[in-house]
Protein backbone atom coordinates (compact mmCIF):
# COMPACT_ATOMS: atom_id res chain seq x y z
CA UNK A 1 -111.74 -22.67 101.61
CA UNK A 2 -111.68 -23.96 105.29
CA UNK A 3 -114.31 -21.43 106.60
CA UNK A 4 -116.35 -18.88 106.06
CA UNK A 5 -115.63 -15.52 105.06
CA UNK A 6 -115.51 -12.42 107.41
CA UNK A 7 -116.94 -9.55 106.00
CA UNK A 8 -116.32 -6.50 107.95
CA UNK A 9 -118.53 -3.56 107.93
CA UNK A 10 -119.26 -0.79 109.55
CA UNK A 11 -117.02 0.95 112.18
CA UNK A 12 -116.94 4.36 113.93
CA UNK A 13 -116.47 6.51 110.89
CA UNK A 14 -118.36 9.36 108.82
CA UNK A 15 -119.20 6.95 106.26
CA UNK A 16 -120.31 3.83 108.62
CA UNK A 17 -124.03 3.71 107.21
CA UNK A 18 -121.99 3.37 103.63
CA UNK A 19 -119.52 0.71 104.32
CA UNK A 20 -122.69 -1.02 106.46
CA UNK A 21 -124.69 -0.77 103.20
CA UNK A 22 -121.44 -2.23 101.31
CA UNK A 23 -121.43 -4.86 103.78
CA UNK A 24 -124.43 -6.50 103.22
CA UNK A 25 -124.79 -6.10 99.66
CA UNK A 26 -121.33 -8.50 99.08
CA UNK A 27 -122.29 -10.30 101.89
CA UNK A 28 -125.86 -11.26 100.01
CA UNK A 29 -123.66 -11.50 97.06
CA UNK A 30 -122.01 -14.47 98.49
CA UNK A 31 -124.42 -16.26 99.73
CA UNK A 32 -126.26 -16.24 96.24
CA UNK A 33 -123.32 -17.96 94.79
CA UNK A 34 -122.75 -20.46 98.08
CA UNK A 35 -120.16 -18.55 100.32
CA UNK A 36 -120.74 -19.06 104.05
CA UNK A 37 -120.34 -15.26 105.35
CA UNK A 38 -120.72 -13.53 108.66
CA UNK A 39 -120.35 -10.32 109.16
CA UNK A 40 -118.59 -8.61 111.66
CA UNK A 41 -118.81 -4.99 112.56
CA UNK A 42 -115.51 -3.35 113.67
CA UNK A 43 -115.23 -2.86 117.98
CA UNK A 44 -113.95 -4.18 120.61
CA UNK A 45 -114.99 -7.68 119.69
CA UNK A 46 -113.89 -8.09 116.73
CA UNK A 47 -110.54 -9.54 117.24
CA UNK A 48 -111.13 -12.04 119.62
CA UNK A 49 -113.91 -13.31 117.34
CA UNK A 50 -111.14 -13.00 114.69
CA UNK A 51 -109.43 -15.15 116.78
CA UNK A 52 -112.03 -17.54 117.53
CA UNK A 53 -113.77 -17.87 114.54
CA UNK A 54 -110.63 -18.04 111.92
CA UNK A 55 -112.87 -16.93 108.90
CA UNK A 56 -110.56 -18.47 105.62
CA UNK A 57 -110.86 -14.82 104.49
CA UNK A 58 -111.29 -11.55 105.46
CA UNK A 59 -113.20 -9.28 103.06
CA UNK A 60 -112.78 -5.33 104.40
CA UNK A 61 -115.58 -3.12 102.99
CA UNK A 62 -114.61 -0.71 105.75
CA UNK A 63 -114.89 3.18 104.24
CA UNK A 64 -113.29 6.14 105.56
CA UNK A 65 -110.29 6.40 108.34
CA UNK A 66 -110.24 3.10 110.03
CA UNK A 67 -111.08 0.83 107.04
CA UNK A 68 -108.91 2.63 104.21
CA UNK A 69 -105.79 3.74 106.40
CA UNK A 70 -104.25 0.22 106.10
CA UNK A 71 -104.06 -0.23 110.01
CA UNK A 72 -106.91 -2.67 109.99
CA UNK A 73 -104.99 -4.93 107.35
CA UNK A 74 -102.33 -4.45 109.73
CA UNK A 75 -104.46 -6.20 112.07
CA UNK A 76 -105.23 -8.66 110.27
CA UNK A 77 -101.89 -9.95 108.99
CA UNK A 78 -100.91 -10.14 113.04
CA UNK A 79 -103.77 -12.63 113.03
CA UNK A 80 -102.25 -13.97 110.28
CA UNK A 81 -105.39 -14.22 107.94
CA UNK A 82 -106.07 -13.59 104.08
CA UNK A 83 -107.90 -10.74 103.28
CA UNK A 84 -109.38 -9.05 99.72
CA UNK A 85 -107.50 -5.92 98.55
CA UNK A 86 -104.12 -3.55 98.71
CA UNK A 87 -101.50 -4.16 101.73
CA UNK A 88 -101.21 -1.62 104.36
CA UNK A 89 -98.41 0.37 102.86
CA UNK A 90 -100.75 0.45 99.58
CA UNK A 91 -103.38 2.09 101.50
CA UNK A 92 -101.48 5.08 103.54
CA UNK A 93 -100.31 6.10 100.16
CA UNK A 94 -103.77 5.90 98.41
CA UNK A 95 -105.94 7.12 101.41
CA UNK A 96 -103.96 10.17 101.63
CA UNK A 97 -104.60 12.29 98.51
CA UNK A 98 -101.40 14.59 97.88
CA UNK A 99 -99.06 11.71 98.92
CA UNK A 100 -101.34 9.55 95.94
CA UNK A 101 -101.13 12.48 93.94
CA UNK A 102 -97.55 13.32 93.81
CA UNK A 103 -97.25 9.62 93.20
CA UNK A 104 -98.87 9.66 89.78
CA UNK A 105 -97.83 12.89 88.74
CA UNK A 106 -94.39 11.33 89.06
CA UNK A 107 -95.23 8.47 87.29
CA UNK A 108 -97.05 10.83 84.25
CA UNK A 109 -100.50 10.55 84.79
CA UNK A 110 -102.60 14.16 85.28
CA UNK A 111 -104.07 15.52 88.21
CA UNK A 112 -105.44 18.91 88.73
CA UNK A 113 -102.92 21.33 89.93
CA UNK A 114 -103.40 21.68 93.76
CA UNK A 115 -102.16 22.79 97.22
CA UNK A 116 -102.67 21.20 100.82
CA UNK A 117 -103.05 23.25 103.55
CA UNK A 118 -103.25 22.08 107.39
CA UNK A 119 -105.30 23.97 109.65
CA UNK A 120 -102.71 25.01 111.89
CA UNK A 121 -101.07 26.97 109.21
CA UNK A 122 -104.33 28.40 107.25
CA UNK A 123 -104.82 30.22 110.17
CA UNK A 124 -101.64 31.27 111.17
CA UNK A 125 -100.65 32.76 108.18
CA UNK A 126 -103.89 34.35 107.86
CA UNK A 127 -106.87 32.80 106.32
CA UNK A 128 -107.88 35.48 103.67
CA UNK A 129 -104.32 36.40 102.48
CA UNK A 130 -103.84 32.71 101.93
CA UNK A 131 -107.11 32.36 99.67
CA UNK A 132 -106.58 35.19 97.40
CA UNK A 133 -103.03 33.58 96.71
CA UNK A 134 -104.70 30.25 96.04
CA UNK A 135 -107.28 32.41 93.78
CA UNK A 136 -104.16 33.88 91.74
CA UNK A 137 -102.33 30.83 91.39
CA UNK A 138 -105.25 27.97 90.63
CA UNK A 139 -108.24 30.29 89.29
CA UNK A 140 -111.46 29.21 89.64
CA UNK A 141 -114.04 27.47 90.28
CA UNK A 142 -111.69 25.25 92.31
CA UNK A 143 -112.67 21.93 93.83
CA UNK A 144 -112.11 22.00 98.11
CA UNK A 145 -111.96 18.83 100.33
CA UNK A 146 -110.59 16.97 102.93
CA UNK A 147 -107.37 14.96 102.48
CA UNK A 148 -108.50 11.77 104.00
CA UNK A 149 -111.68 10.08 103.53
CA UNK A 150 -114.41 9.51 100.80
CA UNK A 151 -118.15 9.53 100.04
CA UNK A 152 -117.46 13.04 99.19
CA UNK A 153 -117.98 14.29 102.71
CA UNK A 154 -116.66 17.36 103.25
CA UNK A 155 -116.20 18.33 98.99
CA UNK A 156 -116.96 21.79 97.87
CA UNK A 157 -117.37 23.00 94.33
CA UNK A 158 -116.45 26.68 94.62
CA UNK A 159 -117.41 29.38 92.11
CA UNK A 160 -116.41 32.76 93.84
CA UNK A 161 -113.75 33.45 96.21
CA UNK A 162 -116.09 35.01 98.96
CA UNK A 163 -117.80 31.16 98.86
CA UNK A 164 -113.92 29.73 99.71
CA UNK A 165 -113.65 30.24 103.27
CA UNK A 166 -116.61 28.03 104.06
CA UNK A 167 -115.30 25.52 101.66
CA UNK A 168 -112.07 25.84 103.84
CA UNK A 169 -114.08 24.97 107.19
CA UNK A 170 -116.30 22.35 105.31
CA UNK A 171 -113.49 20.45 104.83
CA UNK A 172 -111.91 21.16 107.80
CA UNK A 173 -114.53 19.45 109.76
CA UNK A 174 -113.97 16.50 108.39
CA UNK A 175 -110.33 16.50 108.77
CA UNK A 176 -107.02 18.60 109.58
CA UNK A 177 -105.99 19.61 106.68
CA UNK A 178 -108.03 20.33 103.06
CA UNK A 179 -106.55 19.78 99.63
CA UNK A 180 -107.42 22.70 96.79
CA UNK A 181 -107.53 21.83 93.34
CA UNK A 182 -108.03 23.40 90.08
CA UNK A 183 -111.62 21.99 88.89
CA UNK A 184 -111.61 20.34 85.79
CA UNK A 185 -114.50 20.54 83.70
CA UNK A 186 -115.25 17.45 81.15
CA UNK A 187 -117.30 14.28 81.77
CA UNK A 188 -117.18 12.78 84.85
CA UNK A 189 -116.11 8.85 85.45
CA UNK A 190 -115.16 5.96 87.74
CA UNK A 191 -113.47 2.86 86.18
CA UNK A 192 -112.53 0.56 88.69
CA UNK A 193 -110.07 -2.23 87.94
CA UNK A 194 -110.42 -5.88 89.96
CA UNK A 195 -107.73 -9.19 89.57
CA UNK A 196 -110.43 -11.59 89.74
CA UNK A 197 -108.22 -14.96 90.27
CA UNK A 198 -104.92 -12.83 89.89
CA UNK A 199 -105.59 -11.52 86.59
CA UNK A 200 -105.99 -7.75 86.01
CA UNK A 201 -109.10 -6.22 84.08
CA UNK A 202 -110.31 -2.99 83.87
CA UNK A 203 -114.14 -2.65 83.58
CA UNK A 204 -116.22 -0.44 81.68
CA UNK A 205 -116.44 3.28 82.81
CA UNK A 206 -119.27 4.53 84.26
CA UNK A 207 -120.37 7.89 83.91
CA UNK A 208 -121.81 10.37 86.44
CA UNK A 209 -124.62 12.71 86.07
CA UNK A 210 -126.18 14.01 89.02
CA UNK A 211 -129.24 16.11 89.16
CA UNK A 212 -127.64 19.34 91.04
CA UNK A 213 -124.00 19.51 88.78
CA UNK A 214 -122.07 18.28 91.84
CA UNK A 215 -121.39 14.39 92.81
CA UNK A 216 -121.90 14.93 96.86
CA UNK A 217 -122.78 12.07 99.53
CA UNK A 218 -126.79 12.90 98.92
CA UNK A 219 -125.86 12.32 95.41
CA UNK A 220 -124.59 8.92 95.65
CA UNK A 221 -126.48 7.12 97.73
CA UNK A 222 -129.87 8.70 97.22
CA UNK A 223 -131.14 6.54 94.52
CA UNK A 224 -132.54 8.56 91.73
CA UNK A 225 -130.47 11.53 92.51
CA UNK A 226 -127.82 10.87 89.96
CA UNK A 227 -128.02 9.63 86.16
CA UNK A 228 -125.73 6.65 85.55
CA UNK A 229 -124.63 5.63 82.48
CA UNK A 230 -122.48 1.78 82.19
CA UNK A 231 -120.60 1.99 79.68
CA UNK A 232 -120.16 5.98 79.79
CA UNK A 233 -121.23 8.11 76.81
CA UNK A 234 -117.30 8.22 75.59
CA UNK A 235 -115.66 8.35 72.41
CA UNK A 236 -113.73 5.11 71.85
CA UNK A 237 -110.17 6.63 72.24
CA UNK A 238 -111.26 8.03 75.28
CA UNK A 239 -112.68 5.32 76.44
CA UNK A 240 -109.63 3.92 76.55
CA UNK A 241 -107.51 6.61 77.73
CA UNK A 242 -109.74 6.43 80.77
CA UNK A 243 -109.33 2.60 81.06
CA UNK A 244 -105.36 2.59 80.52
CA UNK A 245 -105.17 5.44 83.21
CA UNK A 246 -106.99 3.75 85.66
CA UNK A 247 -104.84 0.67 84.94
CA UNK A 248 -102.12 2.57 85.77
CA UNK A 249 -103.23 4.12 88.95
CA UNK A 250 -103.97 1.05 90.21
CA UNK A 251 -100.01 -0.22 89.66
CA UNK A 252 -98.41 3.11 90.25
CA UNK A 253 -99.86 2.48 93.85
CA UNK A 254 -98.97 -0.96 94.50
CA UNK A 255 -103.11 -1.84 95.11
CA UNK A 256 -104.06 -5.33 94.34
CA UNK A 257 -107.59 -7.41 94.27
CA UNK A 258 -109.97 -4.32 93.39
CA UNK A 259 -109.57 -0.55 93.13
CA UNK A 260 -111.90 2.38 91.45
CA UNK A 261 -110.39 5.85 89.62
CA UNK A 262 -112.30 8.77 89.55
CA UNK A 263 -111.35 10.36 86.44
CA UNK A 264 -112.61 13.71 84.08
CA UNK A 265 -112.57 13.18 80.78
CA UNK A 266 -111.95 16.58 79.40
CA UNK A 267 -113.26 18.03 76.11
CA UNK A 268 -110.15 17.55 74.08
CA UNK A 269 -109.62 13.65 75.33
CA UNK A 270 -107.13 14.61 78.44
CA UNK A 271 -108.07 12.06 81.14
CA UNK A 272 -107.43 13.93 84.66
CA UNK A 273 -106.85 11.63 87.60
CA UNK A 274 -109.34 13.11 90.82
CA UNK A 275 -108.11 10.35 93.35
CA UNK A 276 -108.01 6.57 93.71
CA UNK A 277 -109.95 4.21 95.85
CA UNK A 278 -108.40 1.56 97.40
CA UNK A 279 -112.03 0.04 98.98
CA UNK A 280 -114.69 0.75 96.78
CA UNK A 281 -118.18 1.41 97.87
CA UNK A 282 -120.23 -1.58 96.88
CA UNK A 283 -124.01 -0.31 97.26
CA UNK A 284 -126.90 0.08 95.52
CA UNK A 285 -125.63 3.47 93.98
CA UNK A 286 -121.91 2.20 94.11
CA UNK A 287 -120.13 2.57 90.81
CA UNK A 288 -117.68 -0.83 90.43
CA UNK A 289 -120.86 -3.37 90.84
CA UNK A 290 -122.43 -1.12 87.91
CA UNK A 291 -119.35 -1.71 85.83
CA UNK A 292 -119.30 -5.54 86.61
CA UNK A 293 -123.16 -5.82 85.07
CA UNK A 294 -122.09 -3.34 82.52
CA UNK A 295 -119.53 -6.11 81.53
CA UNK A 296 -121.65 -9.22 82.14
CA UNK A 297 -120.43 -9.77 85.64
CA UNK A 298 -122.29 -11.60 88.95
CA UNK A 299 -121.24 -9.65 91.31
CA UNK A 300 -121.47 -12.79 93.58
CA UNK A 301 -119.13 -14.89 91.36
CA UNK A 302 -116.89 -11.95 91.17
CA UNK A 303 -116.47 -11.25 94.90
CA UNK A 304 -115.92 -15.23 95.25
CA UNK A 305 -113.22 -15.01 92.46
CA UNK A 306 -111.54 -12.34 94.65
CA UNK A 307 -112.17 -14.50 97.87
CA UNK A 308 -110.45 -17.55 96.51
CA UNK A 309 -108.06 -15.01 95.05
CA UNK A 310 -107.18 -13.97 98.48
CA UNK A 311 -107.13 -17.52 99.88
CA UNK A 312 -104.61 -18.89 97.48
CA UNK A 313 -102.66 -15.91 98.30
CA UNK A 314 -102.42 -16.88 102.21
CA UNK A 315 -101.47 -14.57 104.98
CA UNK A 316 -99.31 -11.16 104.03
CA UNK A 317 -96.10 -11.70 106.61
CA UNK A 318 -95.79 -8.62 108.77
């Protein structure tokens, strides 16, 4: 590589002090391995020192709207510069859940039955008319939250149908319109999948356990909140049910580099498909740099692989 890499962090959304927290862990990463890294939050700055600087590679750990909408990779193929993970087009269809899920139900894979509604017209058709429907045709407990965005902001687990309407504005305030889904009970786990040097492999699945029943923001990234077990507690057929489907998700949306499913594993083997991460969180708490020590993986010799990965690759041509 000619330079150093760019790691970008940060940014103006709900889940800033995440993708900061990201941020520094790859960018430590790195350096333990020999990368030269600097990174660069996401303003007004950043690209003229883009610009200036010509980092060799561009590694987004951006979380939420700006860094998972594909319109900063967008960016950054105008500049013409490399960069780790999915295109732009990849992204939309990930970041926005019913598009993603219509997507893999057409391609076979199982998500929870579901509807989205927009603001505008909950409340214009009437809010509790609209509920009880939901509550006929889903059951419950059903699973509330907003279309875009991650980190769980926003999520409600709801048990009763008086508790639905402030699910509804829960997830409303973090966005315009809130997807409704049956909840699926079984065990709960991410398997992420990375193309370390162009070639695909799924890691281990990690499964969730946290403290209060409910895997919320407080829950993971408050260390010692949740029980984590790499490799999950899974039979060996479901094991790799999980792993294939995650495999799939991952090509059924055109995502490249590194991705993470977040998958139930129900009691009779079904694997259920909750949605697909296109930009991972890499903390502490974060569930693919479990899975790469669960398989014997540096994390620093990882994200190089992906780095020289995405170097090799060159610019994506707008």
């Amino acid at each position: 590589m000619s330079g150093p890499v760019a790691v970008l962090a940060g940014g103006l959304s709900h889940e800033r002090d995440v993708s900061l927290r990201s941020g520094r862990r790859v960018a430590e990463a790195l350096r333990a391995v020999g990368v030269d890294v600097h990174v660069l939050d996401v303003d007004a700055a950043l690209v003229a020192t883009l610009r200036t600087e010509r980092p060799s590679v561009v590694f987004p750990l951006l979380h939420g709207q700006a860094g998972e909408d594909g319109a900063l990779r967008d960016v950054l193929e105008l500049l013409g510069l490399p960069y780790v993970g999915a295109t732009p087009a990849a992204c939309r269809v990930a970041f926005d859940k019913p598009v993603a899920k219509a997507v893999l139900a057409a391609a076979g894979l199982n998500t929870p039955d579901g509807v989205a509604l927009p603001h505008e017209t909950f409340r214009e058709l009437g809010a509790a008319i609209v509920l009880e429907a939901i509550v006929e045709r889903l059951g419950l407990p059903l699973v509330v939250k907003p279309t875009h965005g991650g980190s769980a902001l926003g999520v409600s687990v709801v048990h009763r149908l008086e508790d639905l309407p402030t699910a509804m504005v829960a997830a409303f305030s973090y966005g315009d319109t809130a997807l409704v889904e049956r909840f699926v009970a079984g065990t709960e786990v991410g398997v992420a999948v990375v193309e370390p040097r162009g070639r695909s492999r799924v890691l281990p699945p990690v499964e969730i356990v946290p403290d209060g029943g409910v895997y919320d923001y407080a829950a993971r990234y408050t260390a010692g909140t949740t029980e984590f077990f790499a490799p999950a507690r899974l039979s060996e057929p479901a094991e790799q049910a999980a792993m294939e489907a995650a495999q799939r998700a991952h090509d059924v949306l055109g995502l490249r580099d590194l991705s993470r499913s977040d998958l139930v594993v129900a009691a009779d083997g079904g694997v259920w498909i909750l949605e697909v991460n296109a930009a991972p969180g890499m903390t502490e708490t974060s569930l693919l740099p479990q899975a790469a020590a669960a398989a014997g993986l540096d994390l620093g010799e990882l994200c190089r692989d992906l780095v020289e990965t995405a170097a090799a690759r060159g610019p994506d041509v707008t």
